[in-house]
N, C-alpha and C. Protein backbone atom coordinates (compact mmCIF):
# COMPACT_ATOMS: atom_id res chain seq x y z
N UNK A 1 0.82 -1.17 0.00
CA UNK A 1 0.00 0.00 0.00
C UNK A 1 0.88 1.25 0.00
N UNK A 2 1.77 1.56 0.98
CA UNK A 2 3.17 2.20 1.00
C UNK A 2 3.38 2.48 -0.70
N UNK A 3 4.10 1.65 -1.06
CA UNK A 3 4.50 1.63 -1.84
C UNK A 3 4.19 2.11 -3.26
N UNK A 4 2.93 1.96 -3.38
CA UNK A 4 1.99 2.22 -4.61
C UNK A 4 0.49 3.16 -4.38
N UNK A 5 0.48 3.56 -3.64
CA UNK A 5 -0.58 4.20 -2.83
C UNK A 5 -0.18 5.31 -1.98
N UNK A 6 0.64 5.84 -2.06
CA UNK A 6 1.19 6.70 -0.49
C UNK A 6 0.56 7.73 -1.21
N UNK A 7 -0.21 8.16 -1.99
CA UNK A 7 -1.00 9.74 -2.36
C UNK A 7 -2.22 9.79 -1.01
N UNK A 8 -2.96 8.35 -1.63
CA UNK A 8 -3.97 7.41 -1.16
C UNK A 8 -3.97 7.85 1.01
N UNK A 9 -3.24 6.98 1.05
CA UNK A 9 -2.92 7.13 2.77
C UNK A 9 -2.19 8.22 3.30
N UNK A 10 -1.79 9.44 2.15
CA UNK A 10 -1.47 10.55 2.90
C UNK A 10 -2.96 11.51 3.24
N UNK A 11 -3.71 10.79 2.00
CA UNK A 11 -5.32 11.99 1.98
C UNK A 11 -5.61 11.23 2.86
N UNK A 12 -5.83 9.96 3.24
CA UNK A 12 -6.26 9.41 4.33
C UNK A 12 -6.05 10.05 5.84
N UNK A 13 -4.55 10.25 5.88
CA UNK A 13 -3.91 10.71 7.23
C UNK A 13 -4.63 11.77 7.73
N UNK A 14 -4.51 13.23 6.29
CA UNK A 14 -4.72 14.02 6.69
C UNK A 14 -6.75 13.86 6.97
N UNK A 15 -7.24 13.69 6.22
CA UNK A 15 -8.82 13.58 6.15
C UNK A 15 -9.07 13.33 8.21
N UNK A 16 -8.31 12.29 8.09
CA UNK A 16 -7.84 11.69 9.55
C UNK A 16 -8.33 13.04 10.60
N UNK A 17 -7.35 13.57 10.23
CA UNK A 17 -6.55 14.68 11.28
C UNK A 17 -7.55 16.27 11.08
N UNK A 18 -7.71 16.08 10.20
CA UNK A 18 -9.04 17.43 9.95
C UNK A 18 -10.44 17.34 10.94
N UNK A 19 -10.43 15.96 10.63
CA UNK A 19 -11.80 15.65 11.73
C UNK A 19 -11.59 15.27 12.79
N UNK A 20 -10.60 15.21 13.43
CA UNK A 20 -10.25 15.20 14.86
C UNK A 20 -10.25 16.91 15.21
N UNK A 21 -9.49 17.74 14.44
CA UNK A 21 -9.63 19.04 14.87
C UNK A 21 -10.85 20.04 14.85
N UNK A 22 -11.67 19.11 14.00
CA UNK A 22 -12.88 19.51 13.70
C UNK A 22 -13.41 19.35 15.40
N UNK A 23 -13.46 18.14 15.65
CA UNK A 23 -14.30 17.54 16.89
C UNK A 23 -14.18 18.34 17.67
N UNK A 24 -12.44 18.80 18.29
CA UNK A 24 -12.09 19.35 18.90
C UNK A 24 -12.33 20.98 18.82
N UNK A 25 -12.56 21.75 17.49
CA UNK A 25 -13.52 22.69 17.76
C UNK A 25 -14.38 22.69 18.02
N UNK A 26 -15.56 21.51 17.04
CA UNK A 26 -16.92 21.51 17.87
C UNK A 26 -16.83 21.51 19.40
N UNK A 27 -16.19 21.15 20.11
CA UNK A 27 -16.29 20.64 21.93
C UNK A 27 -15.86 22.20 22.31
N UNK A 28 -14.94 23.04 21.84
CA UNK A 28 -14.46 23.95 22.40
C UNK A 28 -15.56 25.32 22.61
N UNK A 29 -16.30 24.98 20.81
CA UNK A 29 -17.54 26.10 20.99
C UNK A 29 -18.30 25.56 21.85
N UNK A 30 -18.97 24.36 21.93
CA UNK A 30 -19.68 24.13 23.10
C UNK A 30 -19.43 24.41 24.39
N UNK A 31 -18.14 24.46 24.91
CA UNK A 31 -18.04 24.68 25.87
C UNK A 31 -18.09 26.46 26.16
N UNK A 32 -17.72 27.15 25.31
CA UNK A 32 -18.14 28.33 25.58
C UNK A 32 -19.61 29.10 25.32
N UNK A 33 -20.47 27.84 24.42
CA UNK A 33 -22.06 28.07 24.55
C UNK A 33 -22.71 28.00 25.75
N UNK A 34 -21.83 27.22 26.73
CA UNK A 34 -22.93 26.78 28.24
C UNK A 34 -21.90 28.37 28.99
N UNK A 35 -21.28 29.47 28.15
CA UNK A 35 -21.46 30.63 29.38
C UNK A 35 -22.17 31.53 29.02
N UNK A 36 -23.18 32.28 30.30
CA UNK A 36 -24.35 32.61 30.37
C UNK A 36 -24.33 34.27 29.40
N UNK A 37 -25.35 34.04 28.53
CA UNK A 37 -25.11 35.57 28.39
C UNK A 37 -25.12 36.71 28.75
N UNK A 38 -24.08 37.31 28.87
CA UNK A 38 -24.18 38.50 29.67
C UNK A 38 -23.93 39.91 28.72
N UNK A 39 -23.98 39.86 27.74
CA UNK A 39 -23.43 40.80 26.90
C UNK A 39 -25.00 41.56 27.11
N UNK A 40 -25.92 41.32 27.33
CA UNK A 40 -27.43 42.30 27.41
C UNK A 40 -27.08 42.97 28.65
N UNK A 41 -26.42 42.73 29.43
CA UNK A 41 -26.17 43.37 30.89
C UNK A 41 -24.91 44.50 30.53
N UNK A 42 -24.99 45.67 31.28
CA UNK A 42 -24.14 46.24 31.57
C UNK A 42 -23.37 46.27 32.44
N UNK A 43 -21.57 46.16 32.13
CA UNK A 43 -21.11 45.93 33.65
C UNK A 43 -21.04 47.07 34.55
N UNK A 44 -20.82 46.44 35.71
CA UNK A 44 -20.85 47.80 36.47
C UNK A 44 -19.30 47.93 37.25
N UNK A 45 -18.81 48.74 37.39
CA UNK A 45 -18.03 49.33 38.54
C UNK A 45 -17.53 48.87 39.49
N UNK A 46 -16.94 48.47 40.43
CA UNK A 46 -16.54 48.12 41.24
C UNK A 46 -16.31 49.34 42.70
N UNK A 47 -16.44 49.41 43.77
CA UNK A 47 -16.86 50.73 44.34
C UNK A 47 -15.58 51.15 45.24
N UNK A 48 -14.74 52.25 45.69
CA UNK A 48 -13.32 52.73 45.59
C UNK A 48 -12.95 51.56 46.90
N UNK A 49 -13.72 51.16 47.56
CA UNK A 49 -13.12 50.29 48.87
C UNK A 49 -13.03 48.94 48.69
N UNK A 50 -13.94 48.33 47.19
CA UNK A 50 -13.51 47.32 46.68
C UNK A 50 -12.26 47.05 46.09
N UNK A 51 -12.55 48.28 44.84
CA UNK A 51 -11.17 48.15 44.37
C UNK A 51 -9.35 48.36 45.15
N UNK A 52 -9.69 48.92 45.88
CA UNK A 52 -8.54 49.12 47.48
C UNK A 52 -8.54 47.43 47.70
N UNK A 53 -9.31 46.70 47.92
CA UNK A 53 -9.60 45.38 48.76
C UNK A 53 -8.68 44.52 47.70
N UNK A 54 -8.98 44.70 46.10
CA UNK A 54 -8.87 44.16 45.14
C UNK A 54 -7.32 43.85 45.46
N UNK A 55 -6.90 45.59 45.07
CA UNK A 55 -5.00 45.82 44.86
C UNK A 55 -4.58 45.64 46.02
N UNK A 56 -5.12 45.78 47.44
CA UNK A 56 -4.23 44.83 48.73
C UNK A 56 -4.23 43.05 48.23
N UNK A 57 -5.34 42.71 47.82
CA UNK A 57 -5.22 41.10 47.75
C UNK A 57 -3.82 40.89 46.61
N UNK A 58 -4.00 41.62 45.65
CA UNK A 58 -2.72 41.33 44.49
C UNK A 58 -1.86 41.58 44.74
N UNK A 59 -1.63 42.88 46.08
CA UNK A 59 0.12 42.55 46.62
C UNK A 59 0.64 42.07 47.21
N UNK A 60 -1.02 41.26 48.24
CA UNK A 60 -0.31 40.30 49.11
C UNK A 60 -0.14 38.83 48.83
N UNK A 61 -0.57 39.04 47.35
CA UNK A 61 -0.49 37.93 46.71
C UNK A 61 0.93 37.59 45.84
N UNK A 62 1.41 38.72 45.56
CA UNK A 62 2.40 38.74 44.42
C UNK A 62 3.84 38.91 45.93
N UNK A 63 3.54 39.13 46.99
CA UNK A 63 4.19 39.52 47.84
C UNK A 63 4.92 38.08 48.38
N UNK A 64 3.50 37.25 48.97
CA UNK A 64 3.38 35.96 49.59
C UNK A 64 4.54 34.81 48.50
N UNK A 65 3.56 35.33 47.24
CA UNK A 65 4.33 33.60 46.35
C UNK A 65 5.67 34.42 45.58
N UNK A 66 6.01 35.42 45.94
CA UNK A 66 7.31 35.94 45.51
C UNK A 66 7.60 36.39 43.86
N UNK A 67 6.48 36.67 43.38
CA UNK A 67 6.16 36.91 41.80
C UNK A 67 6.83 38.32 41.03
N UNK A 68 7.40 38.44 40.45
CA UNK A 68 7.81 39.68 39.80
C UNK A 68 6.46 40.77 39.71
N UNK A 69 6.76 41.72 40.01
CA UNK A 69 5.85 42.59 40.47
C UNK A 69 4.96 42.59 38.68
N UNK A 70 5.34 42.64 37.58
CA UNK A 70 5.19 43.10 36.26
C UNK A 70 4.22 42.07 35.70
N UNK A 71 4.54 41.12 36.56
CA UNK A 71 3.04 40.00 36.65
C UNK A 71 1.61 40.48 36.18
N UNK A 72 1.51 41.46 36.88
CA UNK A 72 -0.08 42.13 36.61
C UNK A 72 0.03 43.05 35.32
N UNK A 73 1.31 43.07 34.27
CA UNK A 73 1.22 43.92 33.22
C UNK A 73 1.15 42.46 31.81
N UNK A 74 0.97 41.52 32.38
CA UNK A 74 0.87 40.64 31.34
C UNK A 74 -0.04 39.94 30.83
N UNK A 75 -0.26 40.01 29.38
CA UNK A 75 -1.45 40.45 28.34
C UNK A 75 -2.19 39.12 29.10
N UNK A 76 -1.69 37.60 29.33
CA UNK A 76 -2.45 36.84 29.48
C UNK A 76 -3.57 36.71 30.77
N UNK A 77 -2.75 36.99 31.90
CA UNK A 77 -3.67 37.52 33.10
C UNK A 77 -4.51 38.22 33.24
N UNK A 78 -4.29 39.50 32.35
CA UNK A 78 -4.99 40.76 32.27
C UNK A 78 -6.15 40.00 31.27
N UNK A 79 -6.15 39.52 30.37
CA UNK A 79 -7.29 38.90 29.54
C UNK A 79 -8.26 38.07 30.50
N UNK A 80 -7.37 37.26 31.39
CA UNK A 80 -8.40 36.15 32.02
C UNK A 80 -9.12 36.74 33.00
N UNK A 81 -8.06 37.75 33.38
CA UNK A 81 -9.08 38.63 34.93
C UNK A 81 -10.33 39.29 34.16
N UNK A 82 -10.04 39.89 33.09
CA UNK A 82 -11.02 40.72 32.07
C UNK A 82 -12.21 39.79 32.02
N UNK A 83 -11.68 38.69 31.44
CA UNK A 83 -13.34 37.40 31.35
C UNK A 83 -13.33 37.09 32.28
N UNK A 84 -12.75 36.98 33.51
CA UNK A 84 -13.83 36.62 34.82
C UNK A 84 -14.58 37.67 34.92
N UNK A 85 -13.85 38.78 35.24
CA UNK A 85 -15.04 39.82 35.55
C UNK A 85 -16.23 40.35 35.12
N UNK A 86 -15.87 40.88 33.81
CA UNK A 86 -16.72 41.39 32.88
C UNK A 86 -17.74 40.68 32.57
N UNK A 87 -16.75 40.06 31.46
CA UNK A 87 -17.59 38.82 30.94
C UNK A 87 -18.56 37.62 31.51
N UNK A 88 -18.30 37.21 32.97
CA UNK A 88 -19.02 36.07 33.81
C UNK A 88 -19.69 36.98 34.82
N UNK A 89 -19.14 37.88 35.21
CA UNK A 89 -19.27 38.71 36.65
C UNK A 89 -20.05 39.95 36.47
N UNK A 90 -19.96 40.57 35.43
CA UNK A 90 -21.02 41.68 34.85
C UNK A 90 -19.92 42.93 36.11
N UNK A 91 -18.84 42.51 36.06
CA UNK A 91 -18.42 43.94 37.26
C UNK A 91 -17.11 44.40 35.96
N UNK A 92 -16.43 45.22 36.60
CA UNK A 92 -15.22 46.28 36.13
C UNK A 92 -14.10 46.67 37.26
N UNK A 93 -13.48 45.59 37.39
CA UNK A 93 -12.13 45.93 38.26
C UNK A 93 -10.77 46.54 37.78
N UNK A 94 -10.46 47.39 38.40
CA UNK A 94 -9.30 47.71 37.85
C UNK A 94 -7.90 46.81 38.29
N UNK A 95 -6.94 46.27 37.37
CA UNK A 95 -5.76 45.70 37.58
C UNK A 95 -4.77 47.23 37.92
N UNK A 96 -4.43 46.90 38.76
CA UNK A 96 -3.23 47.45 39.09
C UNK A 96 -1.97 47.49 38.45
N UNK A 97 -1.45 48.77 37.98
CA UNK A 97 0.25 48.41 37.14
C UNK A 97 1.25 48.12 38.38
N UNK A 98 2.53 48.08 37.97
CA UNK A 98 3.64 47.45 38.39
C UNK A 98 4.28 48.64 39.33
N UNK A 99 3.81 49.98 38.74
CA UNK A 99 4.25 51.07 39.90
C UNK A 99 3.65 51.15 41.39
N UNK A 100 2.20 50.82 40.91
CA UNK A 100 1.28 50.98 42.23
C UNK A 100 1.59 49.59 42.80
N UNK A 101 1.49 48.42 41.79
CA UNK A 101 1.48 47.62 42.47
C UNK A 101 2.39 47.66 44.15
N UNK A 102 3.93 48.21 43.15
CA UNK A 102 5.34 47.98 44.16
C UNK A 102 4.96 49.09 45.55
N UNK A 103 4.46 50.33 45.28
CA UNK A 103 3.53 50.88 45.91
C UNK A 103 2.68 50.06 47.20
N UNK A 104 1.88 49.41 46.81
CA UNK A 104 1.16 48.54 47.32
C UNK A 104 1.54 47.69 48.36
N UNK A 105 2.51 46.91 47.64
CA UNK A 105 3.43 45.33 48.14
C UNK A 105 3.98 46.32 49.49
N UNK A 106 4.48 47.63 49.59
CA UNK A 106 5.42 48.55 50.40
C UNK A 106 4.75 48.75 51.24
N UNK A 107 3.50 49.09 51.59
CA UNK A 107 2.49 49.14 52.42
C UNK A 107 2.45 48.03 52.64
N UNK A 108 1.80 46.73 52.50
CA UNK A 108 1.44 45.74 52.86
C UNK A 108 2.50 45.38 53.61
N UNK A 109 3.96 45.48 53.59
CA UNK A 109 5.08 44.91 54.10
C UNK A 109 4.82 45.42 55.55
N UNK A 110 5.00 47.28 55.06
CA UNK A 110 4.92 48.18 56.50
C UNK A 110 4.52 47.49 57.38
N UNK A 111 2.47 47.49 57.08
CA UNK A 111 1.78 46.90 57.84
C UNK A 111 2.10 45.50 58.54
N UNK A 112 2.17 44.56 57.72
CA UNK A 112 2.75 43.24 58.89
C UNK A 112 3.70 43.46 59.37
N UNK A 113 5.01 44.27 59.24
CA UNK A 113 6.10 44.47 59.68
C UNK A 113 5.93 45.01 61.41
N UNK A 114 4.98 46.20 61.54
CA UNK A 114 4.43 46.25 62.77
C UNK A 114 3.42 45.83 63.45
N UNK A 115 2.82 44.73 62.63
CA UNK A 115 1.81 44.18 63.82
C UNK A 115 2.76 42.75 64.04
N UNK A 116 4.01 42.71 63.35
CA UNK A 116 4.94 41.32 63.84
C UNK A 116 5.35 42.03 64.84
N UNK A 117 6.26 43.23 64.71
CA UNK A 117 6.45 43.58 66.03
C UNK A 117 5.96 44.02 67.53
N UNK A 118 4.84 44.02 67.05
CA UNK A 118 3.76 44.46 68.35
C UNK A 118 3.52 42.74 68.69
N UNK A 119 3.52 42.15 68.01
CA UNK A 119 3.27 41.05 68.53
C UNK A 119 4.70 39.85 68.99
N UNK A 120 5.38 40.43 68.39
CA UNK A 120 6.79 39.78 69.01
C UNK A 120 6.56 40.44 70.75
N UNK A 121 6.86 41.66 70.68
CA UNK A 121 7.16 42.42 72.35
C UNK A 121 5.90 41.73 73.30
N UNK A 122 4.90 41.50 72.32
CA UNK A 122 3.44 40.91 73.28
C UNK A 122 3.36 39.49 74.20
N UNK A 123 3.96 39.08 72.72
CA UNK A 123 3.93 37.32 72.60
C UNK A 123 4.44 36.44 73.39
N UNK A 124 6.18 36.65 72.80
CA UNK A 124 7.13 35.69 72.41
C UNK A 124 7.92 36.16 73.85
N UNK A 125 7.88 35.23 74.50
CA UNK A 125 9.13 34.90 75.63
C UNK A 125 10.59 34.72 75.25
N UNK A 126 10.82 33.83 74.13
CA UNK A 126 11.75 33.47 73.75
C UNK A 126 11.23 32.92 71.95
N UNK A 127 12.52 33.27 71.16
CA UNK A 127 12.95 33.42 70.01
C UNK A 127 13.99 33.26 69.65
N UNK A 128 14.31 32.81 68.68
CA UNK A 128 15.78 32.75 68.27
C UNK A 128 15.75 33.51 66.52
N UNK A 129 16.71 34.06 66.57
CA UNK A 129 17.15 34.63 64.67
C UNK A 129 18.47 33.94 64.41
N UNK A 130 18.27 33.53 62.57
CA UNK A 130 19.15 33.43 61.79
C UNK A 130 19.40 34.17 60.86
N UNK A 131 20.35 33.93 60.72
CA UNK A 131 20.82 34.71 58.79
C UNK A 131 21.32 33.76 58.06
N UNK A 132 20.99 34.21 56.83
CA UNK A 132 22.05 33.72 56.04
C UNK A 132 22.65 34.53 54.58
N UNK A 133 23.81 34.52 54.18
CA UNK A 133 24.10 35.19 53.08
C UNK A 133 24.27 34.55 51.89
N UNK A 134 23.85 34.72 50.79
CA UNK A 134 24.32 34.09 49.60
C UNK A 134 24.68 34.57 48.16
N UNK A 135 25.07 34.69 47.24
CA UNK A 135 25.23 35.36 46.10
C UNK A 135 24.44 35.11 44.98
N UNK A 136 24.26 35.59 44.30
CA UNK A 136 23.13 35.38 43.12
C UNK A 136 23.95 34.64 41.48
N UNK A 137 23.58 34.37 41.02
CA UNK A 137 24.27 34.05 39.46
C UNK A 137 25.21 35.39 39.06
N UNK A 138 24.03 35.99 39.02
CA UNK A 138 24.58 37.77 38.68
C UNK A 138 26.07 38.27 39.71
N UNK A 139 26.16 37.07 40.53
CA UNK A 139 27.83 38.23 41.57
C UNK A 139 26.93 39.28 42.55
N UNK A 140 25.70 39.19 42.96
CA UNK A 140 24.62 40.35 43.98
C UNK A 140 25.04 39.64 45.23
N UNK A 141 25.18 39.97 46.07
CA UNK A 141 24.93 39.38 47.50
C UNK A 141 24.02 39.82 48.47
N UNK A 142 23.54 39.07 49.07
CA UNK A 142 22.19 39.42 49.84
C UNK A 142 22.34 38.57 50.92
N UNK A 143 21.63 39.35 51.85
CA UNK A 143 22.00 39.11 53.57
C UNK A 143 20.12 38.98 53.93
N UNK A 144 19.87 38.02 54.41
CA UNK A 144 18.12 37.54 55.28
C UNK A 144 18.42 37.28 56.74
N UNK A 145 17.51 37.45 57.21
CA UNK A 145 17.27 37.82 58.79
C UNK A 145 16.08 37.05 59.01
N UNK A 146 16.25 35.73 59.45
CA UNK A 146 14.62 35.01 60.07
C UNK A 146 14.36 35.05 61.43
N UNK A 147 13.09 35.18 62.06
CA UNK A 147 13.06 34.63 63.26
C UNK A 147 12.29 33.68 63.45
N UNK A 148 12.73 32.84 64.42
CA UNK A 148 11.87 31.64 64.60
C UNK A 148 11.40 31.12 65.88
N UNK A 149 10.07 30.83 66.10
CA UNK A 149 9.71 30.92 67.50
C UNK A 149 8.99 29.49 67.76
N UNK A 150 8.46 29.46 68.74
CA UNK A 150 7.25 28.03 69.23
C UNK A 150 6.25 28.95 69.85
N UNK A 151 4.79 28.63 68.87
CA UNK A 151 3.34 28.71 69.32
C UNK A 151 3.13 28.00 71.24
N UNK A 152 2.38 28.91 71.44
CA UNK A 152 1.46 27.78 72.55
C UNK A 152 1.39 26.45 72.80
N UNK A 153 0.77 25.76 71.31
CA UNK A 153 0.76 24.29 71.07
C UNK A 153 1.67 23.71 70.33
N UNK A 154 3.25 24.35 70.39
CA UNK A 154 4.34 24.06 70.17
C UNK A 154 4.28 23.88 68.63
N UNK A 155 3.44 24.74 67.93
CA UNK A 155 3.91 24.88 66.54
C UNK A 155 5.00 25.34 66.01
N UNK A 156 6.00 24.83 65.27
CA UNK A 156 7.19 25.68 65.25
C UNK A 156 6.59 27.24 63.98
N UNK A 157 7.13 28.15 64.17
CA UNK A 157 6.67 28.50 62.80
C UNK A 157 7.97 29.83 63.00
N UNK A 158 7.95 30.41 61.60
CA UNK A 158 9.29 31.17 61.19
C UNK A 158 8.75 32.39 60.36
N UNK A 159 9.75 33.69 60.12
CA UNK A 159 9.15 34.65 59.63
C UNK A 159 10.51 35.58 58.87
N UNK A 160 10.73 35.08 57.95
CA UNK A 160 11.73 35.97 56.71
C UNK A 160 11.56 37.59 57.42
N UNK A 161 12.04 38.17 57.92
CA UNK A 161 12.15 39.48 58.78
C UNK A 161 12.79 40.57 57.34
N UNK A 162 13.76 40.01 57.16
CA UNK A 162 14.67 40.94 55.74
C UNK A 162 14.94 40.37 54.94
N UNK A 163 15.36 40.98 53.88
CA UNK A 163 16.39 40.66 52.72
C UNK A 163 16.62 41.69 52.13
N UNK A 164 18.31 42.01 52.18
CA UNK A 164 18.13 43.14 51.20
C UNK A 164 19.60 42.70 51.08
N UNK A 165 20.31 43.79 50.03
CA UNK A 165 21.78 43.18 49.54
C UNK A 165 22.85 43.79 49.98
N UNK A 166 23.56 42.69 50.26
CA UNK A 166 24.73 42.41 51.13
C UNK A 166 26.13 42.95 50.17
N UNK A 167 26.06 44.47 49.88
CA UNK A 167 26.98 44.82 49.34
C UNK A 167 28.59 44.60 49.70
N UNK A 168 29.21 44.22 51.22
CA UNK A 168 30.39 44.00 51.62
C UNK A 168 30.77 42.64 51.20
N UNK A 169 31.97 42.60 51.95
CA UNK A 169 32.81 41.38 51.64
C UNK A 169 32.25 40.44 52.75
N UNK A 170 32.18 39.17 52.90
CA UNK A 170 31.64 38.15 54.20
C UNK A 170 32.67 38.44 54.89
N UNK A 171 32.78 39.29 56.00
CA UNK A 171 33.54 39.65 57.01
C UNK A 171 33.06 39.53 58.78
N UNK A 172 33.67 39.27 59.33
CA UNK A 172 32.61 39.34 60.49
C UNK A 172 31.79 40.02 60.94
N UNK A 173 32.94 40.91 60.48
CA UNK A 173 32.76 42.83 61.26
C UNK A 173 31.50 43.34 60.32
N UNK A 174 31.49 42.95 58.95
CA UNK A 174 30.63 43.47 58.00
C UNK A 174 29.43 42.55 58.57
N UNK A 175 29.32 41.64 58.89
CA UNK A 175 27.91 40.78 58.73
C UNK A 175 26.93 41.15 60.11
N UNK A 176 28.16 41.60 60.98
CA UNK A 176 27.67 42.17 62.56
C UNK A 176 26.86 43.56 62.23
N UNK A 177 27.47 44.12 61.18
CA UNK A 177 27.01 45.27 61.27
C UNK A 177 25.98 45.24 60.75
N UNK A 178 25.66 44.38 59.40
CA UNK A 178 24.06 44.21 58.86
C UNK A 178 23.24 43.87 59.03
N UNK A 179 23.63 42.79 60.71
CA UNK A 179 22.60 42.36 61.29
C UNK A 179 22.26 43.69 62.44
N UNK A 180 22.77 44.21 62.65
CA UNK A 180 22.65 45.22 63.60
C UNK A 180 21.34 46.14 62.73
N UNK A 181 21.94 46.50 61.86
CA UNK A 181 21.12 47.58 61.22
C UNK A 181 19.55 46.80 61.04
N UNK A 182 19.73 45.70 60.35
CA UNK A 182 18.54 44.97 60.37
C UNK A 182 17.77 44.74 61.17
N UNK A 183 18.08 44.46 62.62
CA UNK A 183 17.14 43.92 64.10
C UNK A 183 17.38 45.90 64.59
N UNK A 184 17.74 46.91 64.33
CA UNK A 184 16.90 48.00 64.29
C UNK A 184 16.01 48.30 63.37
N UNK A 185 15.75 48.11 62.45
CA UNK A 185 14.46 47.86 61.25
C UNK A 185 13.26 47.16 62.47
């Protein structure tokens, strides 16, 4: 058949392969026929203490899982947030850019930064801190500050305090001093 036929079993292949992609469009429009129409609705707004609620959740989101702030400037997110909202939700949220965002994330830090410390002086009997220093691909060095404590019901749990970069040489004298500056932060 190969041999004397291969015109034969290439129209075959493809005939094949057309109606599989066929199927696979049919299933895809269907699946976007079962969403509800909303295009007769107008969306509405979102109201200034929502949208506040909105851009705290995205910095403490982009904050928490450690995401490049520019996250929220990219076409694909920005599309899907667009069809949840609009499109399923009949609302109008605003995404936040990468200025406000960092904006944002800076506040959000502030804030836990002093209710950790109001709650360290409250809390914690005893604590212990580490550091550690390490260098980046790039030749950056950066110096972190954890503390780590025991709950009530002897949960251990820990709290990244700093990070910022460890411009000196690993010296003693230098690492004393950045922890110094740091546990005044």
């Amino acid at each position: 058949m190969q041999r004397f036929h291969m015109e034969v079993l290439l129209k075959a292949k493809q005939a094949k392969e057309e109606a599989k992609a066929l199927k696979a469009k049919r299933q895809l429009e269907n699946c976007y026929d079962m969403i509800p129409a909303t295009s007769k609705r107008q969306p509405v707004a979102v109201t200034s203490d929502q949208q506040d609620y909105s851009n705290d959740l995205a910095a403490k989101w982009v904050a928490q899982s450690m995401r490049p702030l520019t996250i929220v400037e990219d076409p694909g997110l920005f599309e899907w947030i667009r069809f949840l909202t609009e499109d399923l939700g009949g609302i109008i949220v605003g995404v936040p850019g990468a200025t406000q965002l960092r904006d944002d994330v800076g506040r959000v830090v502030a804030e836990l930064r002093s209710s950790l410390k109001a709650r360290i002086r409250i809390s914690f009997e005893c604590f212990c801190i580490t550091n550690d220093i390490w260098t980046s691909r790039r030749a950056q060095s950066y110096m972190a500050l954890t503390l780590h404590y025991l709950e009530e019901d002897f949960t251990m749990c820990n709290w990244t305090l700093e990070v910022e970069i460890f411009p000196w040489m690993h010296t003693g004298l230098a690492i004393v001093s950045g922890l110094k500056a740091m546990m005044e932060r």
